[in-house]
Protein backbone atom coordinates (compact mmCIF):
# COMPACT_ATOMS: atom_id res chain seq x y z
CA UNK A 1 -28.97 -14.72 -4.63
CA UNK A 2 -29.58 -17.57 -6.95
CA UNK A 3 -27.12 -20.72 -6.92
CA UNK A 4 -24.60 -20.91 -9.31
CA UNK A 5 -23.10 -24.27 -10.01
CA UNK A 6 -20.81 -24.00 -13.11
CA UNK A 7 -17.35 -21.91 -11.80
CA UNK A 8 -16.99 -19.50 -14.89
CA UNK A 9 -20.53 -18.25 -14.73
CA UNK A 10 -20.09 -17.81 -11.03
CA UNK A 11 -16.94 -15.77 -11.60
CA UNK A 12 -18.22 -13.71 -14.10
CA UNK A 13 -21.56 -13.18 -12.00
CA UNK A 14 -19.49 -11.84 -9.43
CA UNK A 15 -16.70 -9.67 -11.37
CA UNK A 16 -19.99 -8.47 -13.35
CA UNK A 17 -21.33 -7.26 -10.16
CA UNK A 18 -17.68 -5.83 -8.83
CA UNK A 19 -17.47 -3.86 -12.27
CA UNK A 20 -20.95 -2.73 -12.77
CA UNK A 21 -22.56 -2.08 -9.44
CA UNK A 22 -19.44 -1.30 -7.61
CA UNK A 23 -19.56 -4.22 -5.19
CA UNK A 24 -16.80 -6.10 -3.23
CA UNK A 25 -14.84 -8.67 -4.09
CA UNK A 26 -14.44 -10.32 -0.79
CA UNK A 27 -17.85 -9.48 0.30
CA UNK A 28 -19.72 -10.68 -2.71
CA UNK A 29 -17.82 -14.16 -3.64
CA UNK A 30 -18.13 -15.83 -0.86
CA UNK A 31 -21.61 -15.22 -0.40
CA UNK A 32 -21.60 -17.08 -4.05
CA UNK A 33 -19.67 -19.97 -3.23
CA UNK A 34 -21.59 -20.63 0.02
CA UNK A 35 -24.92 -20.64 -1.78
CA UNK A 36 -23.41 -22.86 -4.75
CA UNK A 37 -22.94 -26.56 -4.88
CA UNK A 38 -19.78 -26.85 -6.74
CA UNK A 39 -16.95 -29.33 -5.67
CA UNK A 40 -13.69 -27.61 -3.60
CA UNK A 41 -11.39 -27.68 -6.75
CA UNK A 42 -14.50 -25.45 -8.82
CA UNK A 43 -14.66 -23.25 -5.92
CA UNK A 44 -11.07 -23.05 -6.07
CA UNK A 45 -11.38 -22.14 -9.86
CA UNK A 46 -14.28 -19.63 -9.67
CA UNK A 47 -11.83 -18.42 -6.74
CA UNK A 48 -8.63 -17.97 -9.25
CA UNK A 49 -10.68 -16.45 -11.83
CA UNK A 50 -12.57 -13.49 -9.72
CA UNK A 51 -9.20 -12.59 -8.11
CA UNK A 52 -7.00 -13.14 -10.66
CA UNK A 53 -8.39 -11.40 -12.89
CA UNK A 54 -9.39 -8.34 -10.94
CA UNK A 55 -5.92 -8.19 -10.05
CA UNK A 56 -4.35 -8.36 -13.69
CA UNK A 57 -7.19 -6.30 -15.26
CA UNK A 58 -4.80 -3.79 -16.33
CA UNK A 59 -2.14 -5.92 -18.31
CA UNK A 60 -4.86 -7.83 -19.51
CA UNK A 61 -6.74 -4.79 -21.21
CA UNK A 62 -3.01 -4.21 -22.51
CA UNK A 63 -3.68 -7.27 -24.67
CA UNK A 64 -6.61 -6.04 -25.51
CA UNK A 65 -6.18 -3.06 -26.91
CA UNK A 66 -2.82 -4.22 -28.96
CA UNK A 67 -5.14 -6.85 -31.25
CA UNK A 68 -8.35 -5.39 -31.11
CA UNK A 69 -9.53 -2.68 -33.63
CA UNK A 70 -11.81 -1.67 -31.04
CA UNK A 71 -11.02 0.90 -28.31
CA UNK A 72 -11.32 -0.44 -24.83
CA UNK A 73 -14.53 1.74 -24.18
CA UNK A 74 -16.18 0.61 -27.70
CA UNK A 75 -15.82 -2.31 -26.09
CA UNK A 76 -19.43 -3.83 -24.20
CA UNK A 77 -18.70 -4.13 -20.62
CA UNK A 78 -19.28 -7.78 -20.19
CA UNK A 79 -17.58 -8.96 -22.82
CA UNK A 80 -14.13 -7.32 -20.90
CA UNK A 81 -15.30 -9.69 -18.43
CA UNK A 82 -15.16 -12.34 -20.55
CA UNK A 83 -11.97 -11.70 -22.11
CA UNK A 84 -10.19 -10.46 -19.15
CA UNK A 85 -11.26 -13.81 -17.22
CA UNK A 86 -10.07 -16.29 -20.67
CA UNK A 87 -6.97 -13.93 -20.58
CA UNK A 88 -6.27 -14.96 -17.10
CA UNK A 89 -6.08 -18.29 -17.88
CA UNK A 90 -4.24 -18.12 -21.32
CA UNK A 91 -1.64 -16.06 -19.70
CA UNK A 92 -1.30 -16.80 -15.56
CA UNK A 93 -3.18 -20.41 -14.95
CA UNK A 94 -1.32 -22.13 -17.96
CA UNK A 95 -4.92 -23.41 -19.04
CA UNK A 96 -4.26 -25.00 -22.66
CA UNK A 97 -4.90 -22.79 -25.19
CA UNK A 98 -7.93 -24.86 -27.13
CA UNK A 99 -9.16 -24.85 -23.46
CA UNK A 100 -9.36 -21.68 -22.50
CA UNK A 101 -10.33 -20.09 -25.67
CA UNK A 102 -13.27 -22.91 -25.96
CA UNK A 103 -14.37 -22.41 -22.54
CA UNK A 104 -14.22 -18.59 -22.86
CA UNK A 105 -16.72 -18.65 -26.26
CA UNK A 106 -19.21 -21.07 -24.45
CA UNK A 107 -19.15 -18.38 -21.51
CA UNK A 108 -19.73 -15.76 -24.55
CA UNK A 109 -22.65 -17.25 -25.88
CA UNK A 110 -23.97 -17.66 -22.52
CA UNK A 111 -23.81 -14.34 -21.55
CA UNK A 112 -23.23 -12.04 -24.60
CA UNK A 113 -25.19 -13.92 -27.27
CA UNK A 114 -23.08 -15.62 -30.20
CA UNK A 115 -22.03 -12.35 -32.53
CA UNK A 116 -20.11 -11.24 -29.13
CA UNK A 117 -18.78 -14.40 -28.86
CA UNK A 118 -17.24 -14.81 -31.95
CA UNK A 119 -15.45 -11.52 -31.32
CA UNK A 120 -13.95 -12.88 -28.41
CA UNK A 121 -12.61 -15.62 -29.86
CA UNK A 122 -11.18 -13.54 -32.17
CA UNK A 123 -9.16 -11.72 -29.71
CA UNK A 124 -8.48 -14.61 -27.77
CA UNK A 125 -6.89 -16.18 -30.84
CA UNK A 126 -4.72 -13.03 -31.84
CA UNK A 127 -3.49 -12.92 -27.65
CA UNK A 128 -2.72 -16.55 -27.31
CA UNK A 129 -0.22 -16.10 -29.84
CA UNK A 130 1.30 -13.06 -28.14
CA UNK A 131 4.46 -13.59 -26.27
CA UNK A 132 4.61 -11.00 -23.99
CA UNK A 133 4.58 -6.65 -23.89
CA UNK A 134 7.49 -4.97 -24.41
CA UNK A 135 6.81 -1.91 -21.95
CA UNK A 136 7.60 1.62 -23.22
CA UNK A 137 7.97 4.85 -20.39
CA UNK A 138 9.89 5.55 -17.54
CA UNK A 139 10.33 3.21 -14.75
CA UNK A 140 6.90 3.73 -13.01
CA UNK A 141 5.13 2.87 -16.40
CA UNK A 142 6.79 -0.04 -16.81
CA UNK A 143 6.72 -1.31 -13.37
CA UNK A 144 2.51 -0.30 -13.74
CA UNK A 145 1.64 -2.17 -17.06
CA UNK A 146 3.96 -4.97 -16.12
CA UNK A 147 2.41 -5.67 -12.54
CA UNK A 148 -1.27 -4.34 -13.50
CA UNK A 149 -1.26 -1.35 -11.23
CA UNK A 150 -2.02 2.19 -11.48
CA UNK A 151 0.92 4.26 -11.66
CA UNK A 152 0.36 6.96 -9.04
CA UNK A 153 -0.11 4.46 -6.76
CA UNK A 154 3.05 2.94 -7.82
CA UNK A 155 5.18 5.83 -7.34
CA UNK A 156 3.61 6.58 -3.97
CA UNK A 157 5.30 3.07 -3.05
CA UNK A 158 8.77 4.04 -4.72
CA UNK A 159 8.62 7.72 -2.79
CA UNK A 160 7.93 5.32 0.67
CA UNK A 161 10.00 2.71 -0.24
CA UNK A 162 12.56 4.18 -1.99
CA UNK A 163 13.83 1.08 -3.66
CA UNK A 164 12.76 -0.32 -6.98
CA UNK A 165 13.58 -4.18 -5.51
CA UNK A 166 11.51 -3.04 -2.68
CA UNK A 167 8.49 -1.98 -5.38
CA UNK A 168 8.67 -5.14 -7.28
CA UNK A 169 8.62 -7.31 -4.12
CA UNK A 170 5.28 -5.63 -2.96
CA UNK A 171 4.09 -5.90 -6.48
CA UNK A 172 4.39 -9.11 -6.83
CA UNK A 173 2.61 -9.86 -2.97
CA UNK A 174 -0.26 -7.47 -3.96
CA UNK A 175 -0.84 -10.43 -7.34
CA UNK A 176 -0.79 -13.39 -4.58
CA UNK A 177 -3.74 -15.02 -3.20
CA UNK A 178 -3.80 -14.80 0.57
CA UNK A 179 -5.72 -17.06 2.53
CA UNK A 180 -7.79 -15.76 5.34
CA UNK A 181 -6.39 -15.04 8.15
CA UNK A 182 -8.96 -15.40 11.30
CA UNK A 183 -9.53 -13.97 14.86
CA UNK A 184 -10.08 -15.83 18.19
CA UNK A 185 -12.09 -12.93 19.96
CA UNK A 186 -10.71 -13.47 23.18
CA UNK A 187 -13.45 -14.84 25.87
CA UNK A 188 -15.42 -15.97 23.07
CA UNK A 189 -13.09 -18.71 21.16
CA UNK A 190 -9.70 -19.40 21.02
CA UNK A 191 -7.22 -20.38 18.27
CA UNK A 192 -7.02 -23.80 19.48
CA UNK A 193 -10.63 -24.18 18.62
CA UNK A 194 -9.73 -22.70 15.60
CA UNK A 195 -6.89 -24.94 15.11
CA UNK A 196 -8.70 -27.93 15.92
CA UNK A 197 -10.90 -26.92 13.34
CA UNK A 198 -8.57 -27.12 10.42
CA UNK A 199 -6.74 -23.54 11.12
CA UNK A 200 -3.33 -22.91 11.12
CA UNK A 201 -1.65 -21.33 13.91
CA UNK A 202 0.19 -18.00 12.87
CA UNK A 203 3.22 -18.60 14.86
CA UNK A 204 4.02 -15.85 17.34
CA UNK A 205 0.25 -14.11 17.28
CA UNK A 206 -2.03 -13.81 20.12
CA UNK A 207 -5.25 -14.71 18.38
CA UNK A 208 -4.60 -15.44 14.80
CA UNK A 209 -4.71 -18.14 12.81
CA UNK A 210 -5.04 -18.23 8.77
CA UNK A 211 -7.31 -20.93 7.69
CA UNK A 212 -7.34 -22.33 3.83
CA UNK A 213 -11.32 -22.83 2.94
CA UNK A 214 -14.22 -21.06 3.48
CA UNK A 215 -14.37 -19.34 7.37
CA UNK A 216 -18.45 -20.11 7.55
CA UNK A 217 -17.64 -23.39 8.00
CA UNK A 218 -16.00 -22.80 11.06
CA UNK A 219 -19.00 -22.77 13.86
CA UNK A 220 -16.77 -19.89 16.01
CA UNK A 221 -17.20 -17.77 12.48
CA UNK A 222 -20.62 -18.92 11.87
CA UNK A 223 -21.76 -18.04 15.89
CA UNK A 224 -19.42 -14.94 15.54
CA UNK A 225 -17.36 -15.43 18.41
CA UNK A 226 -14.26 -15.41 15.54
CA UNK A 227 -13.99 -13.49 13.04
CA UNK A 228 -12.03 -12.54 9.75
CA UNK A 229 -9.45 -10.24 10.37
CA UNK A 230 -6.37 -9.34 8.58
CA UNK A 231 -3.20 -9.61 10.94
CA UNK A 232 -2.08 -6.18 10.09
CA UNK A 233 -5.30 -5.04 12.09
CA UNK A 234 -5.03 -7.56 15.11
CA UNK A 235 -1.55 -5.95 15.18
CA UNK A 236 -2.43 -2.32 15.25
CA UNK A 237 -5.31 -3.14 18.32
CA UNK A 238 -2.94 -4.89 20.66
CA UNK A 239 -0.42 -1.91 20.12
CA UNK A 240 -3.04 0.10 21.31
CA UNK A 241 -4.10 -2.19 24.22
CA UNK A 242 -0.42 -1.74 25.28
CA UNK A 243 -1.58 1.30 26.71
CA UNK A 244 -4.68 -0.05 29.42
CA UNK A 245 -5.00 1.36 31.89
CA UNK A 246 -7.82 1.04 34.80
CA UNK A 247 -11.00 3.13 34.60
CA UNK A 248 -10.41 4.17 30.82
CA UNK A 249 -12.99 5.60 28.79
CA UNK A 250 -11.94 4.21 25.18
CA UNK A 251 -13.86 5.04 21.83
CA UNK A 252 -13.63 3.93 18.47
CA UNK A 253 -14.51 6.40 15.88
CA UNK A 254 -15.03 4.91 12.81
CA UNK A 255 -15.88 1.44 13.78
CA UNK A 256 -17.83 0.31 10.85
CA UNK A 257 -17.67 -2.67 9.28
CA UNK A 258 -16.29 -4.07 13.13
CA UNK A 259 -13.51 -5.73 13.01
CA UNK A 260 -11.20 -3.70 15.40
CA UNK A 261 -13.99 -2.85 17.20
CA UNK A 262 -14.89 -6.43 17.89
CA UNK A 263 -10.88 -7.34 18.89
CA UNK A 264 -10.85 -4.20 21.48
CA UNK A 265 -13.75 -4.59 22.78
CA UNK A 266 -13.26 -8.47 23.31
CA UNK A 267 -9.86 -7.78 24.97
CA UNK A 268 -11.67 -4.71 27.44
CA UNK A 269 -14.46 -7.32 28.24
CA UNK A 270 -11.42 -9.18 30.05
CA UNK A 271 -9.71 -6.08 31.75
CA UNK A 272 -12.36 -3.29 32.41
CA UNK A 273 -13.43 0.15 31.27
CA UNK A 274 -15.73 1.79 29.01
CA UNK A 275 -15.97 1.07 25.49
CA UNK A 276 -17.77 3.16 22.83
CA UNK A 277 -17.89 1.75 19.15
CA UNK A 278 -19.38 4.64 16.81
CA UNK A 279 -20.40 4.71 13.27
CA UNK A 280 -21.25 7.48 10.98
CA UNK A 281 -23.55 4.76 8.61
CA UNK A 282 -26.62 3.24 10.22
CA UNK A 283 -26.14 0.22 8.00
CA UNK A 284 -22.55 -0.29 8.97
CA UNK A 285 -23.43 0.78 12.63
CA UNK A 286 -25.78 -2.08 12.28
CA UNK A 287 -23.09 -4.28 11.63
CA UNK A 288 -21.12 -3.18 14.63
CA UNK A 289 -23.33 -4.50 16.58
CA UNK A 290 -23.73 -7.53 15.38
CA UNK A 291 -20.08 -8.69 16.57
CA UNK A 292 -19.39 -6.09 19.57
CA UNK A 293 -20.47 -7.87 22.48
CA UNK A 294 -18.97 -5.37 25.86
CA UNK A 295 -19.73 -1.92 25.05
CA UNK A 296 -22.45 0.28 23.46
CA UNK A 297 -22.90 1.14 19.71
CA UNK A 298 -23.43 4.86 18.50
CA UNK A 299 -24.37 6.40 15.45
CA UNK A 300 -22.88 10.03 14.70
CA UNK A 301 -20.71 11.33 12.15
CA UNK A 302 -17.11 10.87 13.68
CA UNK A 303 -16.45 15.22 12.88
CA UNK A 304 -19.06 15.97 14.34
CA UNK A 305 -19.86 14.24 17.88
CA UNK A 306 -22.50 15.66 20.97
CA UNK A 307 -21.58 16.87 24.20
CA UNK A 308 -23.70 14.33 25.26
CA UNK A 309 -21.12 11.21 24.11
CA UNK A 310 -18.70 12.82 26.75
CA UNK A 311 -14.59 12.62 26.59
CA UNK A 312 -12.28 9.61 26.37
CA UNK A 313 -8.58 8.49 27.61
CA UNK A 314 -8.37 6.55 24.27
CA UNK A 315 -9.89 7.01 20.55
CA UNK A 316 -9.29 4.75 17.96
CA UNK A 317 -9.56 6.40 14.48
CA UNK A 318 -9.49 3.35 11.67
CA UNK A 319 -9.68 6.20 9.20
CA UNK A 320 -11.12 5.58 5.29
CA UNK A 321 -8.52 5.66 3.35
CA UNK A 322 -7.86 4.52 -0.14
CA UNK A 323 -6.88 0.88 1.17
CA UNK A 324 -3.82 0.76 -1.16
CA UNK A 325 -2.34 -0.97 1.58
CA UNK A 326 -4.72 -3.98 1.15
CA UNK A 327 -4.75 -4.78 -2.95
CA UNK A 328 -3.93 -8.32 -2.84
CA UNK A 329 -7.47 -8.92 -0.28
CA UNK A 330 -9.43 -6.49 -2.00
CA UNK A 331 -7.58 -6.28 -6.05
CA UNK A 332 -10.64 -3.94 -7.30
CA UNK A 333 -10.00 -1.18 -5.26
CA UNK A 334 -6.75 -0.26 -7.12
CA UNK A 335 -8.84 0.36 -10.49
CA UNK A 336 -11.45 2.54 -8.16
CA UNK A 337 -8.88 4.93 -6.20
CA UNK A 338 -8.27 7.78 -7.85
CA UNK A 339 -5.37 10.78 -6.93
CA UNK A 340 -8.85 13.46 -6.93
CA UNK A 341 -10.25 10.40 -4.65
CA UNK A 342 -6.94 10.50 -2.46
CA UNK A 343 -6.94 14.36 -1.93
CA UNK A 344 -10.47 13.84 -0.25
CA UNK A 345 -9.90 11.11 1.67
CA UNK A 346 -6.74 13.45 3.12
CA UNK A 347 -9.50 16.29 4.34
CA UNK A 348 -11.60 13.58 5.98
CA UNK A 349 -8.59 12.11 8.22
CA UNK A 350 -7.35 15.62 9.04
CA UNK A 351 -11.42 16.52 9.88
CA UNK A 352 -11.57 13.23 12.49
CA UNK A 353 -8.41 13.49 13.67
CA UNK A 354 -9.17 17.20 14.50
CA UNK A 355 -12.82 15.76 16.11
CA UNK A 356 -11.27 13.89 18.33
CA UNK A 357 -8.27 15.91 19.59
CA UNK A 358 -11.32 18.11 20.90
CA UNK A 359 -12.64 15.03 23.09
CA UNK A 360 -9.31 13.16 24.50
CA UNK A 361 -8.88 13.82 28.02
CA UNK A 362 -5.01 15.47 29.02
CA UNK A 363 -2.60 12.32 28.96
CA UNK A 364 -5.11 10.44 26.50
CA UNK A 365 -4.26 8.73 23.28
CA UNK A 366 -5.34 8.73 19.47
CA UNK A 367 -4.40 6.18 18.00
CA UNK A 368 -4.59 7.13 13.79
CA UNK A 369 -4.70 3.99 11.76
CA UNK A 370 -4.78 3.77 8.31
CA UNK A 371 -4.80 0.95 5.28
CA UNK A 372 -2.73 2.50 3.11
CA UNK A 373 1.23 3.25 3.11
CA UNK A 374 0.44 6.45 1.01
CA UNK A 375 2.81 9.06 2.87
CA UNK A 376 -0.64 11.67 2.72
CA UNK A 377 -1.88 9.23 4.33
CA UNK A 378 0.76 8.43 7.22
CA UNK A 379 3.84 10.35 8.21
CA UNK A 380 2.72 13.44 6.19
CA UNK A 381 -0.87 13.28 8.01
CA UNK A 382 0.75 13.09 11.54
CA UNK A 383 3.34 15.83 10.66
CA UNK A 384 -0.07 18.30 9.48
CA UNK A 385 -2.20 17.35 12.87
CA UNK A 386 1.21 17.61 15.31
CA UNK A 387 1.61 21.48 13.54
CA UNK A 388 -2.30 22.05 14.44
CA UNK A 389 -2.28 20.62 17.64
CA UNK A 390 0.81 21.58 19.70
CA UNK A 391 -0.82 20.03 22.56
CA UNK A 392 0.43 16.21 21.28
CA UNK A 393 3.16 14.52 21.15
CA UNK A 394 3.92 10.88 19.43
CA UNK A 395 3.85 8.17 21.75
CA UNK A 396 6.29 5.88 20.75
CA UNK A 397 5.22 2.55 19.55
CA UNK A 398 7.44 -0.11 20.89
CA UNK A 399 6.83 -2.87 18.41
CA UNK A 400 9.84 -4.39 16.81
CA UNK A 401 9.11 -2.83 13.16
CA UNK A 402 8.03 0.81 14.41
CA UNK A 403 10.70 3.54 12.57
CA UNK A 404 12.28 5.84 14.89
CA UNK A 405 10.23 8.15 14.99
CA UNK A 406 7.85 5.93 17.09
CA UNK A 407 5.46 5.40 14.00
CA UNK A 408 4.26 1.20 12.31
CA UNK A 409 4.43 0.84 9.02
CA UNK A 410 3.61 -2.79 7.96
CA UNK A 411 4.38 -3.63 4.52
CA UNK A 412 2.16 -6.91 2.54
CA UNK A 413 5.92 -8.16 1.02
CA UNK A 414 8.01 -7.71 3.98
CA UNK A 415 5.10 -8.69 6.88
CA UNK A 416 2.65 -11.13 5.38
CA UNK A 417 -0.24 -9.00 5.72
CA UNK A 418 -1.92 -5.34 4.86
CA UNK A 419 0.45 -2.48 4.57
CA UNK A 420 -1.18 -1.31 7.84
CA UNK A 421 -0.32 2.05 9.56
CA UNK A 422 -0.75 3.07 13.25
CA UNK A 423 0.51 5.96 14.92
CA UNK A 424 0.09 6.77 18.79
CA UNK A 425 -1.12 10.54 19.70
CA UNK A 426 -0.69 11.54 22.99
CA UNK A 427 -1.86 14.44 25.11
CA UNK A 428 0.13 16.26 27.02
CA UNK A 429 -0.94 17.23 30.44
């Protein structure tokens, strides 16, 4: 990766790379900013600009399309990128206009060559003097073009939520920056090393803190004996941890990229029993390994596991989903789910979950975790696998926000973190 010192041609390296070669967001721009040379507030800047305008990529092709006599797909790839990103700061950074529009133009020519550049000026020009969109449609199209979101995945909030208010307020938390929130692995660090570092202690957690700069410069993260971890996901391990018990055989199923793996089998190096992490990619697997430190690493697809691998009291299933759950970490994948997408993902959970009702010993637990409030996901999901498997029951989850029916739904607007789901399987004897 070459260094990139100048903050707009770092952010539109990296959305160029999120667009074209499918990469992630979170993955990819740190990698750029630790390899660059830029002061704090440019980091901060190429920051604004890759997330920001990932997440407002849809109202901001809105503009777009209403002054350009070009259709979006007439329209060269990287030159979106360039308009999207001098949208972004005509319309949400309050960047003066002369500013922005200058700024985006030098970009142009940088990238596109001058003839594209003059075109976006051109539209930059006609949007600056736009006021706003009046928004035509029902209330899910409005609510989608207004708060750049698709609008199935809208209504699959309003038919959980139930409440437009609701909606909006989980809108507007998917558009806001987060900081990262870290992970003491227990044994390994804890959060008052984190702390002392320049963390922030997330009042009432057992290992979390959220930190505001980059978590390599932490040595914990750097030595990984921390890691970054969502607090949605620290929550849904310790709910399962509720249930140790001595001389446990526990497994995670889909363990890859290691983050929940890492937590559990941090907190079992401390209490006992065995711990399997397992990982249908080799890559990912690879990965596993790098942060599991009590516990063995396997690499099989999750539906179909040997004999050989044995039975467990608990299985962990942090099943893909469409991460809808997660938009305001990860803005891209909102533009990259698709309802065809969903109906997959939906087989594949039903497929693992039916894997590994076949190796949970009477009395043992699955505990089905998802990053997505999608109700095909969730409630729906447990409903299909309780019909199949007679033989379970729900084991109430006893945290403060679980519904009564037993099942966690965290929500980004109402919890401060991913719209995490977790519910507890049980076996009966």
């Amino acid at each position: 990766m070459r260094q990139v010192n100048n903050p707009r041609v770092l952010a539109f390296e990296v959305l160029a790379e999120v667009e074209l070669k499918n990469e992630y967001s979170n993955l990819l721009l740190p990698k750029y900013l630790a390899s660059s040379q830029m002061s704090k507030s440019d980091k901060a800047l190429a920051t604004e600009l890759v997330y920001g305008t990932l997440r407002m990529k849809g109202l901001y092709d809105h503009f777009i399309q209403r002054v350009s006599d070009r259709d979006l797909v007439a329209i060269d790839a990287k030159a979106l990128i360039v308009l999207r990103m001098g949208i972004h700061q005509l319309k949400q950074m309050r960047t003066p206009t002369h500013a922005a529009i200058f700024e985006s133009v030098e970009l142009g020519k940088r990238v596109l060559g001058r003839s594209t550049a003059s075109f976006v000026n051109a539209v930059l020009r006609r949007v600056s003097e736009m006021e706003s969109i009046q928004w035509q449609g029902d209330e899910v199209s409005k609510l989608a073009g207004e708060y750049s979101h698709p609008e199935w995945i809208v209504s699959s909030y309003l038919d959980s939520l139930k409440d437009v208010e609701q909606v909006v307020n989980l809108l507007i938390a998917n558009n806001s920056p987060a900081k990262p929130t870290l992970i003491a692995w227990p044994g390994q660090s804890t959060k008052d090393e984190l702390i002392d570092g320049g963390a922030t202690d997330l009042v009432g957690s057992q290992n979390a803190v959220s930190y505001d700069g980059n978590p390599g410069d932490l040595p914990a993260v750097r030595e990984r004996r921390a890691g970054v971890q969502d607090y949605g996901s620290q929550l849904l391990v310790e709910e399962l941890f509720k249930s140790f018990a001595g001389n446990l055989r526990w497994l995670d199923l889909c363990a890859g990229p290691g983050g929940k793996a890492a937590y559990l089998s941090a907190l079992l190096s401390q209490k006992g029993g065995e711990f399997v992490a397992n990982e249908v990619s080799e890559a990912r697997a690879n990965l596993v390994k790098q942060v599991v430190k009590y516990g063995s690493v396997t690499n099989f697809d999750g539906r179909e596991l040997p004999d050989s691998i044995g039975t467990f009291d608990r299985i962990l299933i942090d099943a893909p989903c469409t991460g809808i759950g997660a938009l305001r970490r990860r803005p891209e994948v909102r533009w990259r789910r698709t309802v065809q997408g969903l109906k997959e993902l939906v087989e594949l959970q039903s497929e693992l979950l039916d894997s590994a009702a076949d190796k949970v010993n009477p009395y043992g637990v699955i505990a089905y975790a998802t990053c997505s409030p999608h109700q095909a996901e969730t409630v729906f999901q447990v409903r299909s696998f309780l019909k199949r498997h007679p033989e379970f029951e729900i084991r109430p989850i006893t945290h403060p926000r679980a519904d009564k029916d037993g099942l966690l739904q965290l929500w980004t607007h109402k919890d401060n973190c991913d719209a995490m789901f977790l519910a507890l399987l049980q076996k009966k004897g």
